[in-house]
N, C-alpha and C. Protein backbone atom coordinates (compact mmCIF):
# COMPACT_ATOMS: atom_id res chain seq x y z
N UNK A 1 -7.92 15.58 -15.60
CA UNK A 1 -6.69 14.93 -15.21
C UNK A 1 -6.37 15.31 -13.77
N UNK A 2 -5.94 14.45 -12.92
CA UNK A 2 -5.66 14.52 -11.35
C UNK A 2 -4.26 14.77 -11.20
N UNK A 3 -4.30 15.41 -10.26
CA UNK A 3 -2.68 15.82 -10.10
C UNK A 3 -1.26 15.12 -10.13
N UNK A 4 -2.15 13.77 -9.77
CA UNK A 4 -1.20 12.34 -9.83
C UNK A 4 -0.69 11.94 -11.15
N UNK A 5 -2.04 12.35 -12.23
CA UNK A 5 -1.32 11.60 -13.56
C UNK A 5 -0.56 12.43 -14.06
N UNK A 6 -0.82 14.04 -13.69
CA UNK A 6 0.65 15.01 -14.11
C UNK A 6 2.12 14.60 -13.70
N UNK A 7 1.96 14.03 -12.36
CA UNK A 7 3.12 14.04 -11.67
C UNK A 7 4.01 12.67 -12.24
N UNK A 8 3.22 11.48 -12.85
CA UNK A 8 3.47 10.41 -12.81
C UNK A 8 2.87 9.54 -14.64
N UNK A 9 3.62 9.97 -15.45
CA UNK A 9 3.33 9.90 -17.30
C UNK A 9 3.20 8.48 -17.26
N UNK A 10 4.33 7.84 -16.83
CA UNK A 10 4.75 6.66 -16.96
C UNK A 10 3.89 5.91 -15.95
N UNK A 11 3.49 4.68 -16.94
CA UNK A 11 2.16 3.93 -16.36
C UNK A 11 2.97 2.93 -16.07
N UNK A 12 2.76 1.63 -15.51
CA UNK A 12 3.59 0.31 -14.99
C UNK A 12 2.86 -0.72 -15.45
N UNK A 13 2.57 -1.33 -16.55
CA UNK A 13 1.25 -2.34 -16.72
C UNK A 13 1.73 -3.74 -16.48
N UNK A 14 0.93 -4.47 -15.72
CA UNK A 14 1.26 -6.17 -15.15
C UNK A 14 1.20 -7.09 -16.66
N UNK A 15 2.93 -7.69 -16.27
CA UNK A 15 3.64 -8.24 -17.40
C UNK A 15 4.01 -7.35 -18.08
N UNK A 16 4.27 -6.23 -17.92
CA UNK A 16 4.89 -5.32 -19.62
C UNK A 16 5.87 -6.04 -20.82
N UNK A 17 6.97 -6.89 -19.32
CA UNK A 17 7.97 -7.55 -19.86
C UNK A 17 7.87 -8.78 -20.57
N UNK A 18 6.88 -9.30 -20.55
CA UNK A 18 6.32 -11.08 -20.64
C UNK A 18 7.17 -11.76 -19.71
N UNK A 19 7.79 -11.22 -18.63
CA UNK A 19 8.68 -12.40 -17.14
C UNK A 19 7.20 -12.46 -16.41
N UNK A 20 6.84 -13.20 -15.75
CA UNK A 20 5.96 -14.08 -15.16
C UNK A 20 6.75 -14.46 -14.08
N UNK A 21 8.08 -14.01 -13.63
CA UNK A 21 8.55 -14.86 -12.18
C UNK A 21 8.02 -14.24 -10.97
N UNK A 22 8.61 -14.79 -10.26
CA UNK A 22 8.08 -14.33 -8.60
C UNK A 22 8.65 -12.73 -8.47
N UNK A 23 10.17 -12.63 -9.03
CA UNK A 23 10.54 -11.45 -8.77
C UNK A 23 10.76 -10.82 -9.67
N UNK A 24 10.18 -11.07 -11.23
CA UNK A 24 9.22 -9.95 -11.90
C UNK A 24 8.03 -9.49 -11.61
N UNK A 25 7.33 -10.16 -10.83
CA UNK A 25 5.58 -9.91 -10.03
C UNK A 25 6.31 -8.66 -9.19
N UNK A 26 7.12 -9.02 -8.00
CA UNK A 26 7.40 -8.24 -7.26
C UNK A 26 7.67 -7.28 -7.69
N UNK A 27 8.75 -7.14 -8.79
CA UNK A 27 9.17 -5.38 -8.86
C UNK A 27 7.96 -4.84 -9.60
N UNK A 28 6.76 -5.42 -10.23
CA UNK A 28 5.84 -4.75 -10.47
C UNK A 28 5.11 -3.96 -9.48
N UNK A 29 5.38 -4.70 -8.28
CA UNK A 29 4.45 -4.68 -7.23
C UNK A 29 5.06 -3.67 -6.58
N UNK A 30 6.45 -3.33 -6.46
CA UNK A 30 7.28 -2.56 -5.77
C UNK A 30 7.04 -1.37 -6.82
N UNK A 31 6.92 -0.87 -7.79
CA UNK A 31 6.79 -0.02 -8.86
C UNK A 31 5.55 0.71 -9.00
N UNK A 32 4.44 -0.22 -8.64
CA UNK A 32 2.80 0.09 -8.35
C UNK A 32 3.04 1.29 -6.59
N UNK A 33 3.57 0.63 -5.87
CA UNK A 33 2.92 1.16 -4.45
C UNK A 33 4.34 2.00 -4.51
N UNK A 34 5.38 2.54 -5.10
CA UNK A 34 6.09 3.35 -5.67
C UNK A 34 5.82 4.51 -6.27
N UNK A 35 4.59 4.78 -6.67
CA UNK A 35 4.33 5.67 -8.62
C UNK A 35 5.53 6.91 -8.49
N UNK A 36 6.27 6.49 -9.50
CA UNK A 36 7.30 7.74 -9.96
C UNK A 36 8.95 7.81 -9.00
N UNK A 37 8.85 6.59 -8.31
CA UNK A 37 9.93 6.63 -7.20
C UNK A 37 10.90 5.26 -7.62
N UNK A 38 11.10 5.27 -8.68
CA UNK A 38 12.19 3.82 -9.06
C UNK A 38 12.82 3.41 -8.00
N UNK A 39 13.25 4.96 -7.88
CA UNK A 39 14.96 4.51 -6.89
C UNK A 39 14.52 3.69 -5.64
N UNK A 40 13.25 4.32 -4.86
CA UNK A 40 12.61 3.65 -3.73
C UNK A 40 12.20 2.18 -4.06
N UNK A 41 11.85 2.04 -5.22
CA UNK A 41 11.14 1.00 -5.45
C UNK A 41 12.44 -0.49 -5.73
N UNK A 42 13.67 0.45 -6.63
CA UNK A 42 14.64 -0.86 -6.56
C UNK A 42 15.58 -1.24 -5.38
N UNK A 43 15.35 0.02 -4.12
CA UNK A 43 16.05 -0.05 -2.91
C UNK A 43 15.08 -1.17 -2.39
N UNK A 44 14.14 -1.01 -2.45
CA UNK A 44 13.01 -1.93 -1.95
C UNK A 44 13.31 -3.49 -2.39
N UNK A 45 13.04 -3.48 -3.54
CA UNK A 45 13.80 -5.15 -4.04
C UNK A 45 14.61 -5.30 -4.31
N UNK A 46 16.03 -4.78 -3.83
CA UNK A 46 17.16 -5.28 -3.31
C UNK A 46 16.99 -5.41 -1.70
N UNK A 47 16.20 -4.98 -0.92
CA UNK A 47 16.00 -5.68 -0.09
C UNK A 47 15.05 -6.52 0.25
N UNK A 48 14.26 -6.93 -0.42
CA UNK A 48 13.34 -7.98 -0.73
C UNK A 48 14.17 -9.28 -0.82
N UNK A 49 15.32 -8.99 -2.05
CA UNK A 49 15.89 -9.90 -2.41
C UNK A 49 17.45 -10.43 -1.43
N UNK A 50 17.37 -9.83 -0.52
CA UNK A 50 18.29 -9.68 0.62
C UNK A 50 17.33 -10.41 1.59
N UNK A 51 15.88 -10.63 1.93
CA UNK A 51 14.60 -11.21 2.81
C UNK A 51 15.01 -12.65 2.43
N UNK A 52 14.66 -13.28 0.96
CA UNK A 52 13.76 -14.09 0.63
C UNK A 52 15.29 -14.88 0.43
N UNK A 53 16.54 -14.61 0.01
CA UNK A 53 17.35 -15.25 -0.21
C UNK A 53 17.49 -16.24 -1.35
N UNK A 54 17.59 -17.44 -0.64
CA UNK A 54 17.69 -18.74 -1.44
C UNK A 54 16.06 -19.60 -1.32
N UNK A 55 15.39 -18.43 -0.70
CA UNK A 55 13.90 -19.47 -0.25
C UNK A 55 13.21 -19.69 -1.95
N UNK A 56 12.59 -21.57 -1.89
CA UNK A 56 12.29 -21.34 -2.66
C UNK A 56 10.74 -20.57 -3.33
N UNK A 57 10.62 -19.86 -4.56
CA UNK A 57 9.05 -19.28 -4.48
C UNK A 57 7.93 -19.63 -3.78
N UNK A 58 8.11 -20.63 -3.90
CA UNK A 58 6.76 -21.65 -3.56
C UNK A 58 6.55 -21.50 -1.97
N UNK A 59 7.81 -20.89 -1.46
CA UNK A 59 7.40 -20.53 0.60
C UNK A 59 7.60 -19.29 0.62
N UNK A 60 8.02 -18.15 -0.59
CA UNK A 60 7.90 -16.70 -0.12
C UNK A 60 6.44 -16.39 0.21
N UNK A 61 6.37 -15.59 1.53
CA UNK A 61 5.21 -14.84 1.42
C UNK A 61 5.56 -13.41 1.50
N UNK A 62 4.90 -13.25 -0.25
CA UNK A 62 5.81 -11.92 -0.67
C UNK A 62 4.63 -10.43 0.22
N UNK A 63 3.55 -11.00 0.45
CA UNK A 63 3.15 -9.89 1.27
C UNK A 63 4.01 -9.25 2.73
N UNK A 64 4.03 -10.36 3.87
CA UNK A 64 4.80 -10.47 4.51
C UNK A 64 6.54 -9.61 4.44
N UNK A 65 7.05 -10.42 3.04
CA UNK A 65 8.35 -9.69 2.28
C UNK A 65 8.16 -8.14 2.14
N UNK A 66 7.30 -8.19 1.50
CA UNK A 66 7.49 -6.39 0.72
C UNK A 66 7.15 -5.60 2.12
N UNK A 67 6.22 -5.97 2.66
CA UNK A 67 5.92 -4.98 4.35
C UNK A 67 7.28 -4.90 4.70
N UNK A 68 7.90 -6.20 5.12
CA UNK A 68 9.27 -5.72 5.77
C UNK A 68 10.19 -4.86 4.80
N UNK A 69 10.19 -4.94 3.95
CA UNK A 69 11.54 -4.15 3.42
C UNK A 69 10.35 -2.47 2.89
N UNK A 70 9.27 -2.40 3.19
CA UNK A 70 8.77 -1.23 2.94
C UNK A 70 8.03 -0.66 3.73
N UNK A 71 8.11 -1.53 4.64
CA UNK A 71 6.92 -0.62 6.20
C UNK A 71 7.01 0.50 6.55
N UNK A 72 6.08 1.69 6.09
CA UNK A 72 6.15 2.94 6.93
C UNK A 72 7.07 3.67 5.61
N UNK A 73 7.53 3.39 4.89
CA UNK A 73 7.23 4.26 3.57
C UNK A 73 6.68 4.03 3.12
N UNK A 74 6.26 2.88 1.96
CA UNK A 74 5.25 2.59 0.82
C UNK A 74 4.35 1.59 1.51
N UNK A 75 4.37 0.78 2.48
CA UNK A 75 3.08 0.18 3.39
C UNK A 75 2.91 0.73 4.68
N UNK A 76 1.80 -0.07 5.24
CA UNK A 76 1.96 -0.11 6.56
C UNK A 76 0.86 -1.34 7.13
N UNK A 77 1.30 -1.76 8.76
CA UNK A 77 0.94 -2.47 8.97
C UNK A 77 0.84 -2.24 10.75
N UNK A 78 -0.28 -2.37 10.89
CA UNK A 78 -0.59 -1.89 12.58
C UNK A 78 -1.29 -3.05 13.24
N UNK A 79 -1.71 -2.45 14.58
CA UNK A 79 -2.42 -3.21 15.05
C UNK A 79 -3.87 -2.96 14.87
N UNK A 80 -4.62 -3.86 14.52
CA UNK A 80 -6.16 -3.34 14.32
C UNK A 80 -6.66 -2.11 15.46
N UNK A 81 -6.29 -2.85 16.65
CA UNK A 81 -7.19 -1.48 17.39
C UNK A 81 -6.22 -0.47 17.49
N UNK A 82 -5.14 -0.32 17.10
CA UNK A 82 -4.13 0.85 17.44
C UNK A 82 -4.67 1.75 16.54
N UNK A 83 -5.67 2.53 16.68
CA UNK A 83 -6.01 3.50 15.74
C UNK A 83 -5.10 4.76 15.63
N UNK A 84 -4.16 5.09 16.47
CA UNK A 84 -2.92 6.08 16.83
C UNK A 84 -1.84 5.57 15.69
N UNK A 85 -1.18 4.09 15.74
CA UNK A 85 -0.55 4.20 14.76
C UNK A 85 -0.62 4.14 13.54
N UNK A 86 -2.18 3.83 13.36
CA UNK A 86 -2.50 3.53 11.70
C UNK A 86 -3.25 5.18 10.96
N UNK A 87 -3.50 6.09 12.08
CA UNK A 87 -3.20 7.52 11.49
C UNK A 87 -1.59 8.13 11.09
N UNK A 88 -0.80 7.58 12.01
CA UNK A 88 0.65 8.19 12.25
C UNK A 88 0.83 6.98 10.65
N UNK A 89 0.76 6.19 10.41
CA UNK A 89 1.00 5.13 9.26
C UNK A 89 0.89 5.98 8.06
N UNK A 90 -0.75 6.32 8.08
CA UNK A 90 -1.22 6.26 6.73
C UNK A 90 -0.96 8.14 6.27
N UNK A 91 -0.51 9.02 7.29
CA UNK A 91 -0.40 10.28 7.50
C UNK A 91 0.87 10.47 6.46
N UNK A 92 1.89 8.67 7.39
CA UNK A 92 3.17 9.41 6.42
C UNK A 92 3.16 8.84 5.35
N UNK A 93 2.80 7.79 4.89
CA UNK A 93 2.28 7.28 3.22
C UNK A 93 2.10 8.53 2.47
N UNK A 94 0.54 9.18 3.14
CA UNK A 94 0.09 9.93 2.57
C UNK A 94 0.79 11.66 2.13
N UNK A 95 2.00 11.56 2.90
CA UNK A 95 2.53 13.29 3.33
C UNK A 95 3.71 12.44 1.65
N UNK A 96 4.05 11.46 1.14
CA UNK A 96 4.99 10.89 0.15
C UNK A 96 4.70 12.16 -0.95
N UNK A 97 3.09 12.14 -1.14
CA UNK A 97 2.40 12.60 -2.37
C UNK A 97 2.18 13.78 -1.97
N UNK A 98 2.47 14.57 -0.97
CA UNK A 98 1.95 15.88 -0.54
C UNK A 98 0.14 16.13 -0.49
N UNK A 99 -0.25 14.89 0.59
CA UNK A 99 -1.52 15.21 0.53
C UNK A 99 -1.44 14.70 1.50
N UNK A 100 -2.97 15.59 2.72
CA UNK A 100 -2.86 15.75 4.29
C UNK A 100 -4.40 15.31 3.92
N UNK A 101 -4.42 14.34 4.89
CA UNK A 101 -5.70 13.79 5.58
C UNK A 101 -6.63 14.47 6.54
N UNK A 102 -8.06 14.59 5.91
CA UNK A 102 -8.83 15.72 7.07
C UNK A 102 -9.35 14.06 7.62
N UNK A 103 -9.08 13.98 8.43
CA UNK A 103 -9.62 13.04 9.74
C UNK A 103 -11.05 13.32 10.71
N UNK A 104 -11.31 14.44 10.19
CA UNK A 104 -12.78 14.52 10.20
C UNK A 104 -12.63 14.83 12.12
N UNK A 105 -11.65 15.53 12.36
CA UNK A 105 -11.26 15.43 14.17
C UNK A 105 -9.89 15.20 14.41
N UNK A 106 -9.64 15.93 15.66
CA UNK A 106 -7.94 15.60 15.93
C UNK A 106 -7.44 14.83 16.35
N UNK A 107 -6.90 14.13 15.91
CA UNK A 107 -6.02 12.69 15.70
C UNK A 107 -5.28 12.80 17.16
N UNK A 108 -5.04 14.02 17.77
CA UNK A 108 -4.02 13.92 19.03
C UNK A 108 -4.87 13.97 19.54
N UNK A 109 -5.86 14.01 20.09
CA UNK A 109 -6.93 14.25 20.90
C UNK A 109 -7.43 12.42 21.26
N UNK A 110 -7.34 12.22 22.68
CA UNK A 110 -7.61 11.09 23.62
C UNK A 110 -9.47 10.71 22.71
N UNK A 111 -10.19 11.34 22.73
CA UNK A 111 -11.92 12.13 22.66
C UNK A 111 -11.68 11.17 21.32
N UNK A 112 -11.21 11.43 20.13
CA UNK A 112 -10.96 10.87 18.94
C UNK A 112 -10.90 9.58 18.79
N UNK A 113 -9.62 9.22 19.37
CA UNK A 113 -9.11 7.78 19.10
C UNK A 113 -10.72 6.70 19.76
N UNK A 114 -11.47 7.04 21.33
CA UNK A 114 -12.02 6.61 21.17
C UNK A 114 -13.68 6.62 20.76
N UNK A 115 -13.89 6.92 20.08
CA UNK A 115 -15.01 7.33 18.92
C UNK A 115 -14.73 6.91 17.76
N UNK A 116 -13.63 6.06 17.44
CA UNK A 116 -13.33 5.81 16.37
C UNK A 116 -13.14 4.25 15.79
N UNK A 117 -13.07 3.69 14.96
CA UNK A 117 -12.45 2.41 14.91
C UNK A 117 -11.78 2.68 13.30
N UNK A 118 -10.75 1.74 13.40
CA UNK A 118 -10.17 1.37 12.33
C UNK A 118 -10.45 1.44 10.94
N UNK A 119 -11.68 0.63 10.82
CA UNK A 119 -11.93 0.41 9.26
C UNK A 119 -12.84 1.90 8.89
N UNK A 120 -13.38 2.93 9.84
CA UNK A 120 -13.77 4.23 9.71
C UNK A 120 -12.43 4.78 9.32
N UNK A 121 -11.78 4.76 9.93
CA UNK A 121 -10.10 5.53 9.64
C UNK A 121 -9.59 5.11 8.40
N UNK A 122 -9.67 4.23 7.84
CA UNK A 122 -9.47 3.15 6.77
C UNK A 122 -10.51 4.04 5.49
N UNK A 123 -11.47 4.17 5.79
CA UNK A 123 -12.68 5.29 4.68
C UNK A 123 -12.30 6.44 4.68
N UNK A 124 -12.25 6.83 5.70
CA UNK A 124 -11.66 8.30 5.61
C UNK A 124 -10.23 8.66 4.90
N UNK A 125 -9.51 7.66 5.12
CA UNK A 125 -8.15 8.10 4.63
C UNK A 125 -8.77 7.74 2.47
N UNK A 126 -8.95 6.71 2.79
CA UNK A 126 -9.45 6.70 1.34
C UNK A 126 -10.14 7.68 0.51
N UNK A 127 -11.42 8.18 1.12
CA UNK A 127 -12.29 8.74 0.76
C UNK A 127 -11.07 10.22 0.70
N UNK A 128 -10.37 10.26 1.31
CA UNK A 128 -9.17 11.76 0.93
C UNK A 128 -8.48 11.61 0.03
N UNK A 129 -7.97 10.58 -0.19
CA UNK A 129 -7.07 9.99 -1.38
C UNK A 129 -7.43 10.06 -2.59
N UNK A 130 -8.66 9.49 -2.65
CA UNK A 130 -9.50 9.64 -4.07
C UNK A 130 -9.52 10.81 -5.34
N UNK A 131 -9.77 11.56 -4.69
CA UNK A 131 -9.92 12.73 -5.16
C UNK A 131 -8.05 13.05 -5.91
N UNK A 132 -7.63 12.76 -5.18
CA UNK A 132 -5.95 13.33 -5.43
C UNK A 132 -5.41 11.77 -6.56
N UNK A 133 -6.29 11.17 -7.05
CA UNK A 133 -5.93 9.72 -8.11
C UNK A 133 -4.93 8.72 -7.02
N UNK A 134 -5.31 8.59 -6.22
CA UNK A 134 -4.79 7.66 -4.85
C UNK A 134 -5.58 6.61 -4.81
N UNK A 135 -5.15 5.01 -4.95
CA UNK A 135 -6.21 4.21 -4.13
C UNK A 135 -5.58 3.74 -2.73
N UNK A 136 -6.34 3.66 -1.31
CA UNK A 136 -6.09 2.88 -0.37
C UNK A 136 -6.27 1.23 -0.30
N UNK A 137 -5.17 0.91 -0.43
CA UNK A 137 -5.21 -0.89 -0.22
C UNK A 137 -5.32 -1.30 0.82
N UNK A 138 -6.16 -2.35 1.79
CA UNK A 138 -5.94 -2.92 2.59
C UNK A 138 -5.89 -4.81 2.01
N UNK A 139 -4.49 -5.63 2.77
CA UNK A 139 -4.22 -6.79 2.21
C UNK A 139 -4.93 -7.49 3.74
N UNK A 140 -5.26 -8.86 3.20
CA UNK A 140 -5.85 -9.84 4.51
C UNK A 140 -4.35 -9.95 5.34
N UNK A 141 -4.52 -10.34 6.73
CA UNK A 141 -3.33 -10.63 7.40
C UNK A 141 -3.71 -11.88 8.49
N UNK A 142 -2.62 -12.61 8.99
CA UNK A 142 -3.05 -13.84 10.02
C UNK A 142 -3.22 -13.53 10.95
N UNK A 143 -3.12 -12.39 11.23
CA UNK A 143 -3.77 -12.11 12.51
C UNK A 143 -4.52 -10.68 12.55
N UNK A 144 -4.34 -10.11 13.98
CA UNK A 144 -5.39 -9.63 14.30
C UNK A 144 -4.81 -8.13 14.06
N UNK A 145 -4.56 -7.70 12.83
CA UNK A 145 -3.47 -6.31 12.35
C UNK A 145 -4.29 -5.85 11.11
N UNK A 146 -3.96 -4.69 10.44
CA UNK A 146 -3.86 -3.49 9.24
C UNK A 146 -3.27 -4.00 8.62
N UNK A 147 -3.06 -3.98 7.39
CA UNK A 147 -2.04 -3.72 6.28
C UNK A 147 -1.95 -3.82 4.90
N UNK A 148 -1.21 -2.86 4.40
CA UNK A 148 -1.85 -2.12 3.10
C UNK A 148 -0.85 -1.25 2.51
N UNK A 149 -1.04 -0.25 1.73
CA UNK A 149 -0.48 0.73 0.15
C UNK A 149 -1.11 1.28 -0.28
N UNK A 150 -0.87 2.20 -0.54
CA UNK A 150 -1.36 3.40 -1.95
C UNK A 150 -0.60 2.59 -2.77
N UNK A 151 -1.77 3.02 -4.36
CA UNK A 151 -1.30 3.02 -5.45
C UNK A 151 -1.77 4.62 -6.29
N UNK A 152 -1.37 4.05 -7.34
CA UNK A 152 -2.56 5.50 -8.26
C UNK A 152 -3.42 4.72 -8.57
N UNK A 153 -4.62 5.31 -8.65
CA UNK A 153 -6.22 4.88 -9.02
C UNK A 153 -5.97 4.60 -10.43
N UNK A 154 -5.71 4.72 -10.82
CA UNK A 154 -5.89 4.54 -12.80
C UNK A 154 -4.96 3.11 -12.81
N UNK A 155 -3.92 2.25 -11.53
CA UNK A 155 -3.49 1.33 -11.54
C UNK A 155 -4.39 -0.07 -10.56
N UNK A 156 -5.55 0.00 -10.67
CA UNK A 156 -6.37 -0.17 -10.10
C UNK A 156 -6.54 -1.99 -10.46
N UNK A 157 -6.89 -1.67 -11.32
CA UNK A 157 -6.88 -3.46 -12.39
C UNK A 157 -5.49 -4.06 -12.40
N UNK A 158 -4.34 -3.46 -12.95
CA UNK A 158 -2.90 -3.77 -12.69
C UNK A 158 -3.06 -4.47 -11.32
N UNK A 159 -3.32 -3.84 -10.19
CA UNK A 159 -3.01 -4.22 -8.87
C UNK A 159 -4.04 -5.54 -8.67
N UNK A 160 -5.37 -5.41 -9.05
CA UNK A 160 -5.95 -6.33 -9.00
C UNK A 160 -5.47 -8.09 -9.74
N UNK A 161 -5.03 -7.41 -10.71
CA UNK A 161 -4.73 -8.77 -11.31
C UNK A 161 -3.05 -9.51 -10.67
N UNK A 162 -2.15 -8.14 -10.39
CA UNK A 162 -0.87 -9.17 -9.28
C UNK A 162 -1.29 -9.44 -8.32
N UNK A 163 -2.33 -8.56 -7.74
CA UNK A 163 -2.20 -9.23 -6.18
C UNK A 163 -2.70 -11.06 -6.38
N UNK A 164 -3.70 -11.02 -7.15
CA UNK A 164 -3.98 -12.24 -7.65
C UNK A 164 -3.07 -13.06 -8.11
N UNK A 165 -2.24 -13.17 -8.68
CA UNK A 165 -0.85 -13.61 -9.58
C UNK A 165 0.18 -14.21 -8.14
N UNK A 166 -0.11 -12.92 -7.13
CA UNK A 166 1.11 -13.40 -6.12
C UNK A 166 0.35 -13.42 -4.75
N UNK A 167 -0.94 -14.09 -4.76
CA UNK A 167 -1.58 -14.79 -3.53
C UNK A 167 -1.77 -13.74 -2.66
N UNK A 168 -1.85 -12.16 -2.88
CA UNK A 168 -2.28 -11.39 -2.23
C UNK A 168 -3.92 -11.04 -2.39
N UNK A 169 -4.05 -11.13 -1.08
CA UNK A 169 -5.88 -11.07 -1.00
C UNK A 169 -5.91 -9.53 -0.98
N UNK A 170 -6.61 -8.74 -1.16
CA UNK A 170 -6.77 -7.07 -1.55
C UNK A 170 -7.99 -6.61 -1.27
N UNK A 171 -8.28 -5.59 -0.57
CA UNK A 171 -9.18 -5.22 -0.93
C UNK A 171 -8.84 -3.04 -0.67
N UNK A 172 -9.54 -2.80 -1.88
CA UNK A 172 -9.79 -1.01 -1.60
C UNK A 172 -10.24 -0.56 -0.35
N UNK A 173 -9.55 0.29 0.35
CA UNK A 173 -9.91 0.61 1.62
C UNK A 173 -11.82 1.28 1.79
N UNK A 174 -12.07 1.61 0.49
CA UNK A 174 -13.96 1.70 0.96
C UNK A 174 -14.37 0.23 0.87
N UNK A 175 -14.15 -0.68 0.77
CA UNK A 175 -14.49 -2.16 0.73
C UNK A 175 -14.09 -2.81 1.97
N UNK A 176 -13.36 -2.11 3.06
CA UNK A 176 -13.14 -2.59 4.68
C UNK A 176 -14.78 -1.98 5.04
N UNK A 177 -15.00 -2.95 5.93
CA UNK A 177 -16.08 -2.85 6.65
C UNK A 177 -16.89 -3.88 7.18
């Protein structure tokens, strides 16, 4: 057992409720990249639901949505080559769960940033996570940016099957490349 499933009993499974709406998907989704943080997670979709308003489902783009009302606590979203902020990103995601990223080299160091690219930073943070029952998400974006979530690893299929449900393209951060 990983330190995560001690910390976190309560599992979140897609549909528990049988609601199928847009903003039953979401608070699943807010609950997944949450594990064990309700309160974060319903501050989150009350401001989701403060975003999307009166729009109807059919034009939310709830990826887009949940980044804004969760950027830089439970997501993040950079610029592809900004490899500076997508350590400073995924550092503080990662500091949520009390787990520090060996970066394999110092992140403040000029020497680093360029020797490096993104989707390497993207493995590495993963490949740290793992071990601690963490998965790294990276979602497709329209342009030329990062962006992504932890979940817990044992919510792995859950995530697979909403992101599917709510038009989020996904992939596990060892699957960037």
């Amino acid at each position: 057992m990983t330190s995560s499933d001690d910390d976190f009993e309560s599992s979140h499974h897609f549909h528990d409720d049988g609601d199928s709406s847009l903003e039953a998907q979401v608070w699943q989704l807010l609950l997944l990249i949450n594990p064990g943080d309700d309160d974060t997670a319903f501050q989150q979709f009350a401001g989701y639901r403060d975003v999307v308003g009166d729009t109807p489902d059919d034009d939310v783009d709830v990826a887009q949505a949940v980044g804004q009302v969760a950027d830089w606590r439970s997501t993040f979203h950079v610029g592809a080559d900004d490899t500076r902020a997508l350590v400073q990103a995924l550092d503080e995601l990662s500091a949520r769960w009390n787990i520090d990223i060996d970066w394999d080299g110092d992140p403040d160091d000029d020497d680093f940033h360029a020797d490096v690219d993104a989707a390497e930073l993207i493995g590495t943070a993963y490949d740290n996570l793992a071990p601690h029952g963490y998965t790294l998400w990276v979602r497709d974006t329209d342009d030329d940016s990062l962006a992504g979530w932890m979940t817990l690893s044992r919510d792995t299929e859950a995530m697979r099957e909403l992101a599917t449900e709510l038009g989020v393209h996904l992939r596990r951060g060892n699957e960037l490349g």
